[in-house]
N, C-alpha and C. Protein backbone atom coordinates (compact mmCIF):
# COMPACT_ATOMS: atom_id res chain seq x y z
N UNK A 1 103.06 118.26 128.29
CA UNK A 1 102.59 116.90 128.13
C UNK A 1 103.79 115.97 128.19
N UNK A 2 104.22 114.69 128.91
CA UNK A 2 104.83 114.21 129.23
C UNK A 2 105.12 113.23 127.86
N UNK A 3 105.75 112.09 128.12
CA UNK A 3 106.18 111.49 126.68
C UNK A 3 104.89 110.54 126.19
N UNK A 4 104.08 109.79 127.52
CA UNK A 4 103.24 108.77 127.39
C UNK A 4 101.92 109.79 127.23
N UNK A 5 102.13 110.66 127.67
CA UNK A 5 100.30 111.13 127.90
C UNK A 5 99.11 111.05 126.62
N UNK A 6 99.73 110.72 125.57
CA UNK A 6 99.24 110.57 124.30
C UNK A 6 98.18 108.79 125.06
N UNK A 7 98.51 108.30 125.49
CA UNK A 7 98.44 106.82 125.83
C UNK A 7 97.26 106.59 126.85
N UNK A 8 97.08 107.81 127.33
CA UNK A 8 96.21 108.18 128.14
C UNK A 8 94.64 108.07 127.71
N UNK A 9 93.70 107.20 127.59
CA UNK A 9 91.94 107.13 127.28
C UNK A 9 91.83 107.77 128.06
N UNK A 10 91.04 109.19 127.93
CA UNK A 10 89.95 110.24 128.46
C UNK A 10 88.45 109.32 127.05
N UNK A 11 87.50 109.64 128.51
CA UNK A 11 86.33 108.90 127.87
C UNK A 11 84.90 110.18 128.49
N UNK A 12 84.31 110.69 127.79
CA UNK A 12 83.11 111.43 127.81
C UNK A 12 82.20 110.59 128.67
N UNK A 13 81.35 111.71 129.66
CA UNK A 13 80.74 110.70 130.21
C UNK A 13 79.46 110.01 129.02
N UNK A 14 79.30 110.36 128.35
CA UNK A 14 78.42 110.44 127.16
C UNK A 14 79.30 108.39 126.69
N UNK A 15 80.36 108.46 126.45
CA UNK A 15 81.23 107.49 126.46
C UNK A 15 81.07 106.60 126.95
N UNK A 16 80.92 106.54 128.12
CA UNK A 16 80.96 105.90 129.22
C UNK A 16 79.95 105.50 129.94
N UNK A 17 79.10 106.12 129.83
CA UNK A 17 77.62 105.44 129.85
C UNK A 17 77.38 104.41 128.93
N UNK A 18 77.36 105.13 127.37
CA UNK A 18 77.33 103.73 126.55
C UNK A 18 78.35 102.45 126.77
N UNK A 19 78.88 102.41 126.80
CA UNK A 19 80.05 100.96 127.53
C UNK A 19 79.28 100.53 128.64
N UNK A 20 78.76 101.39 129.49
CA UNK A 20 78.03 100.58 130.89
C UNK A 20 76.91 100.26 130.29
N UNK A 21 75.87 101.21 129.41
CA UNK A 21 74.85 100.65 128.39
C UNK A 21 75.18 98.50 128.32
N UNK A 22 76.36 98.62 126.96
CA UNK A 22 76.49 97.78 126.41
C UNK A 22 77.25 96.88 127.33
N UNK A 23 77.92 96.78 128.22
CA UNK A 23 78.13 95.78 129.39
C UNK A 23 76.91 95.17 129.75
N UNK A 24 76.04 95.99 130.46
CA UNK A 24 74.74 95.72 131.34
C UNK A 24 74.05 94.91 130.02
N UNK A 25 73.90 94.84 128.74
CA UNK A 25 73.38 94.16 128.00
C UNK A 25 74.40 93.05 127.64
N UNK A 26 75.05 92.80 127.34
CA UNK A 26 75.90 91.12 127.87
C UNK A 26 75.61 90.91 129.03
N UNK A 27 75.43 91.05 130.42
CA UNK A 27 75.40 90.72 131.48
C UNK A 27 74.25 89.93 131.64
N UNK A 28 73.26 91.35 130.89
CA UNK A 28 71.86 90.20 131.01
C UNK A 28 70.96 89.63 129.74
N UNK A 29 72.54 89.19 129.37
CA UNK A 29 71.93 88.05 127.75
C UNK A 29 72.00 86.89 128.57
N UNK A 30 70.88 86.05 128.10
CA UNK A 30 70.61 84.70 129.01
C UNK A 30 70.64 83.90 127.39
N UNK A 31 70.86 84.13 125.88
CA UNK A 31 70.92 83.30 124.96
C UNK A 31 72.41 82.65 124.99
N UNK A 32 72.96 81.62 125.37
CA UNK A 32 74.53 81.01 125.13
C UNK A 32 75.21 80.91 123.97
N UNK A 33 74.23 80.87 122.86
CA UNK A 33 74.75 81.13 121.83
C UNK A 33 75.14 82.29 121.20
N UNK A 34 74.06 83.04 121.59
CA UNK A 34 74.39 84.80 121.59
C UNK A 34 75.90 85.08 122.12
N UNK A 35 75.92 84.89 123.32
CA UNK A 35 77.13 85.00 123.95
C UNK A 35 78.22 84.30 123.22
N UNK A 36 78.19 83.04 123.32
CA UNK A 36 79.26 82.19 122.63
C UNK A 36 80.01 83.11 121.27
N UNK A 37 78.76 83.75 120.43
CA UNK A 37 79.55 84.00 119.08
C UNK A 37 79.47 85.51 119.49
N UNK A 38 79.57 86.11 120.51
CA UNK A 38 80.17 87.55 120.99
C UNK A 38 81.30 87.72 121.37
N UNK A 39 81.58 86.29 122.20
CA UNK A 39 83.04 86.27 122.70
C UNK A 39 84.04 85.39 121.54
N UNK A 40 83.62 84.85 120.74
CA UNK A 40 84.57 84.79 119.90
C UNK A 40 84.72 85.77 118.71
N UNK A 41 83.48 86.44 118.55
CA UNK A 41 84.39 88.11 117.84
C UNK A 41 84.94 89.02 118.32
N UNK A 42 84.86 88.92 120.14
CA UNK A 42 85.42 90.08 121.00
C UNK A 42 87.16 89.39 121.23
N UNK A 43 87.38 88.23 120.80
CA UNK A 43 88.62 87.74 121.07
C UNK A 43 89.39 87.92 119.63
N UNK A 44 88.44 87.57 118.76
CA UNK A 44 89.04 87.77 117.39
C UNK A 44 89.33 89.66 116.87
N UNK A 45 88.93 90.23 117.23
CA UNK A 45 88.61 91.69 117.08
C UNK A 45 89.90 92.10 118.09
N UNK A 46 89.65 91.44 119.38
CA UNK A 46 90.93 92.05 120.01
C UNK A 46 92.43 91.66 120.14
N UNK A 47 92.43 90.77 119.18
CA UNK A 47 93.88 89.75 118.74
C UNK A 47 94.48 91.09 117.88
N UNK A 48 93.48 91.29 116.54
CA UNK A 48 93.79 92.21 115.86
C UNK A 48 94.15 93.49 115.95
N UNK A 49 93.18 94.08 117.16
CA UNK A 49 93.78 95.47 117.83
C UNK A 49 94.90 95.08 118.69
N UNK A 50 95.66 94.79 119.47
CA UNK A 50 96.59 94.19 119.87
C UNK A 50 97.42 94.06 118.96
N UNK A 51 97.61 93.38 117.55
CA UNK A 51 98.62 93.64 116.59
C UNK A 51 99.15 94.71 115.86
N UNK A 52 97.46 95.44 115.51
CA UNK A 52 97.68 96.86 115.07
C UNK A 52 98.79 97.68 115.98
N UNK A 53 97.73 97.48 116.97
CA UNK A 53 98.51 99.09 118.04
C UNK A 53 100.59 98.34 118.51
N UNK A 54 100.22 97.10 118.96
CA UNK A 54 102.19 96.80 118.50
C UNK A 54 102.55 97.33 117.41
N UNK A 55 102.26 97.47 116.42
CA UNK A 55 102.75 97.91 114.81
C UNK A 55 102.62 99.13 115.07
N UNK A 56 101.67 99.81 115.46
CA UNK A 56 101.87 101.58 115.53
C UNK A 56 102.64 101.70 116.97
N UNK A 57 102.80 101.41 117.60
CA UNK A 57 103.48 102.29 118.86
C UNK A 57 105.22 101.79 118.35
N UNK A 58 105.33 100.25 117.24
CA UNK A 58 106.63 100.51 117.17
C UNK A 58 107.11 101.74 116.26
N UNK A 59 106.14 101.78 114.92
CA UNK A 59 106.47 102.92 113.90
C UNK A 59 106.27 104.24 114.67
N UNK A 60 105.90 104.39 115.78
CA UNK A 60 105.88 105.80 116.05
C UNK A 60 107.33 105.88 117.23
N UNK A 61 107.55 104.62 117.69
CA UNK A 61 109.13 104.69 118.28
C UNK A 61 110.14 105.01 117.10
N UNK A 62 109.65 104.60 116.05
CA UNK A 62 111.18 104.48 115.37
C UNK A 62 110.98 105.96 114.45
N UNK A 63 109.99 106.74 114.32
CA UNK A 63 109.80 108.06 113.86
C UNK A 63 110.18 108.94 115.05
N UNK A 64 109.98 108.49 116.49
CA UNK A 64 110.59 109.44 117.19
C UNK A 64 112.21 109.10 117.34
N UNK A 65 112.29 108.13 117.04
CA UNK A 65 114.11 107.91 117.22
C UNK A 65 114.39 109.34 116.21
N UNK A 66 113.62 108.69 114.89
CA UNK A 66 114.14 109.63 113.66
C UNK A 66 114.37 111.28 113.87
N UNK A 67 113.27 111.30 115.09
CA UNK A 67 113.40 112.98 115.43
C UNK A 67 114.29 113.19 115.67
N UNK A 68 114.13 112.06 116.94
CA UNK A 68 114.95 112.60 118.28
C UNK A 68 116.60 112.82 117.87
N UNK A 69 117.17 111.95 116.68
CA UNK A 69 118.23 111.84 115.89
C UNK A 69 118.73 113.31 114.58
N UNK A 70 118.14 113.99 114.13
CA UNK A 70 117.67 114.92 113.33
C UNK A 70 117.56 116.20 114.17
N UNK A 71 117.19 116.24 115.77
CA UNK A 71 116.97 117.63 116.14
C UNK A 71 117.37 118.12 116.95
């Protein structure tokens, strides 16, 4: 396994159907308000994952320094 392959989404097709599921149902929401307050929890939700995963991919750089330093 290479250094990134951890980084790699493998998705079930089981997975992946549901996402095309739940796409195809935003696509054909015709309420604007529905929508309106979907996309501002899908922006707010993904601000936060975006901060998380910066915070973990740095702590897992600086635990592999720690290895990589140690072995």
């Amino acid at each position: 396994m290479g250094w990134a392959d951890w980084m790699i989404v493998n998705q079930s097709l089981e997975e992946e159907l549901e996402l095309e599921k739940n796409v195809r149902d935003v696509q054909n929401c015709t309420d604007e308000d529905a929508l309106k307050s979907l996309c501002v929890s899908l922006v707010r939700t993904n601000w936060h994952q975006q901060k998380m995963l910066r915070q973990a991919v740095g702590h897992i750089g600086e635990l592999d320094a720690i290895n990589t330093a140690q072995g």
